[in-house]
Protein backbone atom coordinates (compact mmCIF):
# COMPACT_ATOMS: atom_id res chain seq x y z
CA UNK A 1 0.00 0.00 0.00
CA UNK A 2 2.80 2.06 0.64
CA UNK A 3 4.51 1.60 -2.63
CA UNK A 4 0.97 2.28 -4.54
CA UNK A 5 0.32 5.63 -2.49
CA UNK A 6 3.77 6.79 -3.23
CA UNK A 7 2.96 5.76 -6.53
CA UNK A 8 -0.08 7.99 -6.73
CA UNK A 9 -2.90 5.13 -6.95
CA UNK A 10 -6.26 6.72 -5.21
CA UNK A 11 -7.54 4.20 -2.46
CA UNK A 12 -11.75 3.72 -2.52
CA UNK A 13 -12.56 2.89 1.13
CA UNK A 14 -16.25 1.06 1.82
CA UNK A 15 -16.63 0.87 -2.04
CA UNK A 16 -17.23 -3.15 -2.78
CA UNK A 17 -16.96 -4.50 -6.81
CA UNK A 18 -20.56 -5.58 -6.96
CA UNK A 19 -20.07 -6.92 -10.88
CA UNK A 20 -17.51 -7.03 -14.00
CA UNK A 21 -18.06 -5.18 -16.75
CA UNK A 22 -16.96 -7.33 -20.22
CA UNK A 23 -16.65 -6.69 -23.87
CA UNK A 24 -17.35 -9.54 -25.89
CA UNK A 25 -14.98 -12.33 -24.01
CA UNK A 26 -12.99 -10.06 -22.38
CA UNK A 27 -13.48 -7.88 -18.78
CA UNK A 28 -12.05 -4.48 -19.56
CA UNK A 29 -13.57 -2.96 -16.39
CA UNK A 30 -15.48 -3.31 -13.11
CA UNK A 31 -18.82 -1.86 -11.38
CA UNK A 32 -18.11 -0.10 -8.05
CA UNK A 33 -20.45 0.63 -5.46
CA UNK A 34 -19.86 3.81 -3.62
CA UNK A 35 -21.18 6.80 -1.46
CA UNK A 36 -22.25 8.93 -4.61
CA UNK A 37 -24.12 5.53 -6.30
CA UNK A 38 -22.67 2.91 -8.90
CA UNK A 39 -19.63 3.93 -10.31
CA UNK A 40 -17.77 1.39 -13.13
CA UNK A 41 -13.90 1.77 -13.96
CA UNK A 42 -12.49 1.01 -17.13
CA UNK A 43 -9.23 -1.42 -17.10
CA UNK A 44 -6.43 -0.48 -19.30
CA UNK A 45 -4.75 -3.78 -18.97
CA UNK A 46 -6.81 -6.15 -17.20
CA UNK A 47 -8.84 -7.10 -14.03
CA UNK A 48 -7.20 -8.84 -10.98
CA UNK A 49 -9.40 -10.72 -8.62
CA UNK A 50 -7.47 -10.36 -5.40
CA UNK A 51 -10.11 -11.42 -2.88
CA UNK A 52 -8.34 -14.23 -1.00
CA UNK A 53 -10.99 -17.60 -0.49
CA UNK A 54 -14.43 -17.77 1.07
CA UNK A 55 -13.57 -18.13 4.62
CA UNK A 56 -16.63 -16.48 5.91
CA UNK A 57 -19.04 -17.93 3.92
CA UNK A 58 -20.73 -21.02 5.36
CA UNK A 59 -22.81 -22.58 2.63
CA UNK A 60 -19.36 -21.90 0.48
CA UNK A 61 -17.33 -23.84 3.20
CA UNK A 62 -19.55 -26.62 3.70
CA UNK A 63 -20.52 -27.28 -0.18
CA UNK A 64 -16.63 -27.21 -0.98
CA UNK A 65 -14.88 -28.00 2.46
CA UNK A 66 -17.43 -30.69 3.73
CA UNK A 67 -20.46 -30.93 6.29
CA UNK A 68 -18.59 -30.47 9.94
CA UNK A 69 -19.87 -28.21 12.42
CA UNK A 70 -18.96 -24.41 12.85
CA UNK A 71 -15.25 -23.91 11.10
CA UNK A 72 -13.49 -20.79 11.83
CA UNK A 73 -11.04 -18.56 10.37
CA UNK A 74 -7.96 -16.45 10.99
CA UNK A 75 -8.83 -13.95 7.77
CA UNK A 76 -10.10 -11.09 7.78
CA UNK A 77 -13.48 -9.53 7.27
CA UNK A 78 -14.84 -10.06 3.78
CA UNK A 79 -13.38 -12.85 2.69
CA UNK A 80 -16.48 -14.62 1.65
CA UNK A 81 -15.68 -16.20 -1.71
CA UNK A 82 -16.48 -12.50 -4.15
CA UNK A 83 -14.13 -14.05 -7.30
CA UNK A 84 -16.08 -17.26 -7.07
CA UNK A 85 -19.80 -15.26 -7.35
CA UNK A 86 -18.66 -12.17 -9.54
CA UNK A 87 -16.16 -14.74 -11.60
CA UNK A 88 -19.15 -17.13 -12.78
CA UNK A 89 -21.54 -14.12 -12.86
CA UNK A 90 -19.90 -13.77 -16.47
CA UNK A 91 -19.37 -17.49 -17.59
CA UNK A 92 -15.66 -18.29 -15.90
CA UNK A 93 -15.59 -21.69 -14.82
CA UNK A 94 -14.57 -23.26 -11.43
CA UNK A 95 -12.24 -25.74 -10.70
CA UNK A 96 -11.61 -27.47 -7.19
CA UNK A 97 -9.51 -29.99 -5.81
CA UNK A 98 -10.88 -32.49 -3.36
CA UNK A 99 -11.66 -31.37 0.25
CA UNK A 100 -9.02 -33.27 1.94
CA UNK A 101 -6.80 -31.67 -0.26
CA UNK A 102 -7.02 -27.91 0.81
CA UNK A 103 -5.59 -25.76 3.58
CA UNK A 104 -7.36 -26.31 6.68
CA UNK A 105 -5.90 -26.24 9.86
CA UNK A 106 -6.72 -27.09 13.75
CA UNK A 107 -7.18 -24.34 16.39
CA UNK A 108 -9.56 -23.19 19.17
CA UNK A 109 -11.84 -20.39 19.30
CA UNK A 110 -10.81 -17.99 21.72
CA UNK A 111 -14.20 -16.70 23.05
CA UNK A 112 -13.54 -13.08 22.30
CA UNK A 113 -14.93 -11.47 19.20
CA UNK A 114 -13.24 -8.82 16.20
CA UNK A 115 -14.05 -5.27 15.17
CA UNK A 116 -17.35 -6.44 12.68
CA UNK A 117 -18.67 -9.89 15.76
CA UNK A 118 -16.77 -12.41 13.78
CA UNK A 119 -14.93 -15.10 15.87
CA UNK A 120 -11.70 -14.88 16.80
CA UNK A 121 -9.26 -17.93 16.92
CA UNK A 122 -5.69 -19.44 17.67
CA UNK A 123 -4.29 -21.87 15.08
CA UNK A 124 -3.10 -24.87 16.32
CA UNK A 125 0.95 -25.09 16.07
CA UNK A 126 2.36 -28.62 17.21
CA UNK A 127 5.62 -28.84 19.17
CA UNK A 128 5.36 -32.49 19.38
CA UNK A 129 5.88 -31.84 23.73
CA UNK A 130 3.70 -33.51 25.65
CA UNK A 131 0.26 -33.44 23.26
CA UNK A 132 -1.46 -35.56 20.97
CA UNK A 133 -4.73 -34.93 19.10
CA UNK A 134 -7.03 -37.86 19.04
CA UNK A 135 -10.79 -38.64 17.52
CA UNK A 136 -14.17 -39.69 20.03
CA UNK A 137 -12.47 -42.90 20.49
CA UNK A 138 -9.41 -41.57 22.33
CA UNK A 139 -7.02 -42.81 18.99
CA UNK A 140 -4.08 -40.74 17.22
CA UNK A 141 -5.05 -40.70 13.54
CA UNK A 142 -1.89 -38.35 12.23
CA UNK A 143 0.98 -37.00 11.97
CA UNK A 144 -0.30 -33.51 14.09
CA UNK A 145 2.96 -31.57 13.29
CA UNK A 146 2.04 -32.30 9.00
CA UNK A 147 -1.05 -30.35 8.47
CA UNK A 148 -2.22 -32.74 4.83
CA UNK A 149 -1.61 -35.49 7.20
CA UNK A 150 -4.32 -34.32 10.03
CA UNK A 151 -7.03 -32.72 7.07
CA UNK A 152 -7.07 -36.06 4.85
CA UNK A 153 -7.49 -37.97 8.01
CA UNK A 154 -10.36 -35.56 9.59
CA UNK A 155 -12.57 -36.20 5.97
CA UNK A 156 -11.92 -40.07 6.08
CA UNK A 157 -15.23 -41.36 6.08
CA UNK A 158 -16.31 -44.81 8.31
CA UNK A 159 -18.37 -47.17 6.38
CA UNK A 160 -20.39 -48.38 9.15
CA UNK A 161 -22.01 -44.93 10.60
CA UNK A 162 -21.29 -43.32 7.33
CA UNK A 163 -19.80 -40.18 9.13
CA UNK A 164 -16.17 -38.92 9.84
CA UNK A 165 -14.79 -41.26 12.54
CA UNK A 166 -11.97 -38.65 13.25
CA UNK A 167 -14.42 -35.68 13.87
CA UNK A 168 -14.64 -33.94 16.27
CA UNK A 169 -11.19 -34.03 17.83
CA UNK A 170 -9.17 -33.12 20.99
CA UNK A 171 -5.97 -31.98 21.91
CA UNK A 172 -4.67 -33.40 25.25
CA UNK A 173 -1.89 -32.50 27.30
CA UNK A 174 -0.46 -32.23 30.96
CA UNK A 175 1.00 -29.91 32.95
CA UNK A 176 4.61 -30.20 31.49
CA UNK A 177 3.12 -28.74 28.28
CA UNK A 178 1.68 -25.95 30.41
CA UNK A 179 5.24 -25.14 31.78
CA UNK A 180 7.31 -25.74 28.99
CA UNK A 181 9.28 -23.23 27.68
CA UNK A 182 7.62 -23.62 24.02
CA UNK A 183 4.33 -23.08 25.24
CA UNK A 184 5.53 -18.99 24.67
CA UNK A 185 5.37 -20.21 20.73
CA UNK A 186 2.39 -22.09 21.01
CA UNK A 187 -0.04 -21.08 23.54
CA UNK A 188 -1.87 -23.80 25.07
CA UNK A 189 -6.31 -23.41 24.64
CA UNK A 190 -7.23 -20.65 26.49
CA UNK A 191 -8.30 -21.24 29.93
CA UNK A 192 -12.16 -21.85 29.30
CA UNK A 193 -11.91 -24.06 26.72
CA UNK A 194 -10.40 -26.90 28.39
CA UNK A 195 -11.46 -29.60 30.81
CA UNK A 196 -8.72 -31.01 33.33
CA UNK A 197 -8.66 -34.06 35.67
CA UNK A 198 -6.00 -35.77 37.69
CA UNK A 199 -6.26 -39.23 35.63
CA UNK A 200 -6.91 -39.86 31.99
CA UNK A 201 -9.58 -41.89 32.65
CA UNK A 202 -11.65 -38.76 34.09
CA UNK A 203 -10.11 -36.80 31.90
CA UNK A 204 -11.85 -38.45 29.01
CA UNK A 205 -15.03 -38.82 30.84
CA UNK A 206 -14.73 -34.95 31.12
CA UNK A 207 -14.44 -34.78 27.50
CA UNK A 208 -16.75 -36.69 26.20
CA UNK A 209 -14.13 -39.33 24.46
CA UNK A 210 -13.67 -42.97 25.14
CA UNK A 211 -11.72 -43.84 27.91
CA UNK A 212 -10.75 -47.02 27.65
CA UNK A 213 -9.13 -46.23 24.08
CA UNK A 214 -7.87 -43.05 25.44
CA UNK A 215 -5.89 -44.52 28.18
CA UNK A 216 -4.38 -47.06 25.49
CA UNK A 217 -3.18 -44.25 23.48
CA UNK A 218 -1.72 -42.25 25.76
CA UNK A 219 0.48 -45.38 27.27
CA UNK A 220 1.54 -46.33 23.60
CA UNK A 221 2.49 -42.35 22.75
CA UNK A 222 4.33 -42.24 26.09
CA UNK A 223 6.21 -45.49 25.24
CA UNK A 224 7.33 -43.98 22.08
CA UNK A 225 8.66 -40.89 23.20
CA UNK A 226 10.72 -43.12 25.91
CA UNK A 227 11.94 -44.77 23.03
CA UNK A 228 12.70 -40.93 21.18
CA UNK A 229 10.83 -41.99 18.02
CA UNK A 230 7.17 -41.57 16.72
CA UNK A 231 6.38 -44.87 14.76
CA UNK A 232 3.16 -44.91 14.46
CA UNK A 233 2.71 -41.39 12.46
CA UNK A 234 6.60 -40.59 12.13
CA UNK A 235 5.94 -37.18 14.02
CA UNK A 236 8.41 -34.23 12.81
CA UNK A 237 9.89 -36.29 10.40
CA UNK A 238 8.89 -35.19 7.33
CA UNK A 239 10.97 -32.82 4.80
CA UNK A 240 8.35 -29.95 4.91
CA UNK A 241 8.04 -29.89 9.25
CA UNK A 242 11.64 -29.83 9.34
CA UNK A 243 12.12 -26.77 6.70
CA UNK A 244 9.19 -24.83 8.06
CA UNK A 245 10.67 -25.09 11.73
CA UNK A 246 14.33 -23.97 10.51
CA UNK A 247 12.67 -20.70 8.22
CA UNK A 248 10.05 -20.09 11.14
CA UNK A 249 11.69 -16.98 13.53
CA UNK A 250 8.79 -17.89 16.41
CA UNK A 251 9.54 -21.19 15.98
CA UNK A 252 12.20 -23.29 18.45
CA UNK A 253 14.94 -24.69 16.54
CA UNK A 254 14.64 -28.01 18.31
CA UNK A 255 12.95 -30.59 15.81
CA UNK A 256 9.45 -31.73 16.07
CA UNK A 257 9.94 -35.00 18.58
CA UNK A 258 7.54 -37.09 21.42
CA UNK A 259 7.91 -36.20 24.84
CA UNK A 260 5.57 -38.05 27.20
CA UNK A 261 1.67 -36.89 28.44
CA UNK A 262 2.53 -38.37 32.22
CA UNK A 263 2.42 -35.40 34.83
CA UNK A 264 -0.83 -34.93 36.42
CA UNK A 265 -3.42 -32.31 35.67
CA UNK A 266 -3.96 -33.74 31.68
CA UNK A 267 -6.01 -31.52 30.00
CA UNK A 268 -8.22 -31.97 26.72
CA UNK A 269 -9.41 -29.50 24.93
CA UNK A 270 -11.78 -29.59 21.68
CA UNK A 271 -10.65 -28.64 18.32
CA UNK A 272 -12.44 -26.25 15.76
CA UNK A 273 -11.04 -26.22 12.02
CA UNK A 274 -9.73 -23.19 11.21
CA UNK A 275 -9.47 -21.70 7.32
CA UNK A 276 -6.23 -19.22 6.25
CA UNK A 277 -8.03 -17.47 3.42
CA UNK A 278 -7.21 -20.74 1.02
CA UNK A 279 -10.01 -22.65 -0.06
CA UNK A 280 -10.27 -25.69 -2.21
CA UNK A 281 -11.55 -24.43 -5.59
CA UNK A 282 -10.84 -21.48 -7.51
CA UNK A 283 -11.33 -20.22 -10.49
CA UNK A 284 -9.96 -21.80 -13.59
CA UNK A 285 -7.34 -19.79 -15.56
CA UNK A 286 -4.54 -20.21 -17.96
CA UNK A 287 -0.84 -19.36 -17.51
CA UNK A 288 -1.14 -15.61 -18.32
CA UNK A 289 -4.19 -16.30 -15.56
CA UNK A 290 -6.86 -15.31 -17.53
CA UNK A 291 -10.09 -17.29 -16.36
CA UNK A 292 -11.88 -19.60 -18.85
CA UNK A 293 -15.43 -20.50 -19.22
């Protein structure tokens, strides 16, 4: 913004593109509504569709991101999917890879609300200390510190109910995650979103998850991290945890490894999903990205 003010460009605040305007196949301008009425602006070169995805728009989310309850978002205001309407308004087609396939991410909802009453939320950033995330049944079902890994596994479907065996899921942890020093990079849920309890048993019972597989899972990850290795999901092993860490300044340069859930509170806390402003589909363009119909 800086560089286009210097640059002379005149910024229209509160003025949304309600349409594009097009000449035979191609869009030489745009419709703008403003304080003094419609208002349309020629393009000299072309039209670029900057809106981000469709974070805040539900029936967008759950017709291209799947039928969970309540997502969330870490975008901002208004990003509710404008390219997708506005782009097929005129004939451009839309392309879209599979659900499991797009950038969601786990977090909590922090309670507290932004400038417009949209909910606020913190993303969920493994350390791989003390914490596992695990489905109703009280089971691990991925790698938590690879992102793909944890989304494909949330939309795996279970032939017998028909319904997403790893939804809805829980992060649990105990106190050493509380007082560990990278709990300053990755702040535990908030205070009122989690449920605490001096066993795991009752801390599942709490929760709402099973206990009996709970209890099982929490042994086997604590065995593991004895042992210094995660072989059931190969935790912080992959290529892409390892570079992110090392390029990530509020990250700790230690890798991604198990360190046992043993000391007494454990905690669970539930998980929302949580959209960055990158959806599935888009709209489908060329090299030069001009959209086709």
């Amino acid at each position: 913004m800086r560089a286009a003010a210097a640059a002379g460009v005149e910024f229209w605040l509160e003025s949304p593109m309600v349409g594009l305007i097009t000449e035979g196949d191609k869009v030489t301008g745009v419709r703008v509504s403003t304080d003094k009425g419609e208002q349309s602006v020629r393009a000299k070169l072309g039209v670029v569709l900057g809106t981000g995805g469709y974070d805040w728009n539900k029936d967008f989310v759950h017709r291209f991101e799947g039928e969970f309850d309540d997502h969330s978002s870490l975008s901002p205001p208004g990003i509710d999917g404008d390219h997708l309407v506005l782009g097929s308004a005129i004939g451009a087609a839309i392309t879209t890879l599979p659900a499991q396939r797009g950038v969601m991410m786990l977090g909590f909802p922090t309670g507290y609300f932004d400038e417009v009453g949209q909910p606020t939320s913190l993303m969920y950033l493994p350390t791989g200390q003390h914490e596992i995330v695990v489905n109703r049944f009280g089971e691990r079902f991925a790698d938590e510190s690879f992102y793909p890994s944890v989304q494909t596994a949330i939309h795996a479907l279970d032939g017998k109910t028909h319904g997403h065996r790893n939804w809805p899921a829980w992060l649990i942890f105990d106190e050493d995650y509380l007082t560990s020093t990278l709990r300053a990079f990755h702040p535990a849920p908030i205070e009122q979103l989690r449920v605490s309890a001096d066993t795991i048993d009752g801390l599942a019972e709490l929760a709402g998850i099973d206990p009996t597989g709970l209890k099982k899972t929490v042994e086997r990850y604590n065995e593991m991290a004895a042992a210094g290795r995660d072989e059931d999901f190969e935790l912080g092993e992959k290529m892409w945890v390892q570079a992110t860490r090392s390029l990530d300044p509020t990250t700790p340069s230690s890798p991604v490894k198990p360190a046992p859930i043993k000391r007494a509170p454990f905690y669970a806390a539930r998980m929302t999903r949580l959209q960055v402003g990158s959806g599935s589909p888009g709209l489908k363009s060329i090299r030069t990205a001009r959209s086709l119909g």
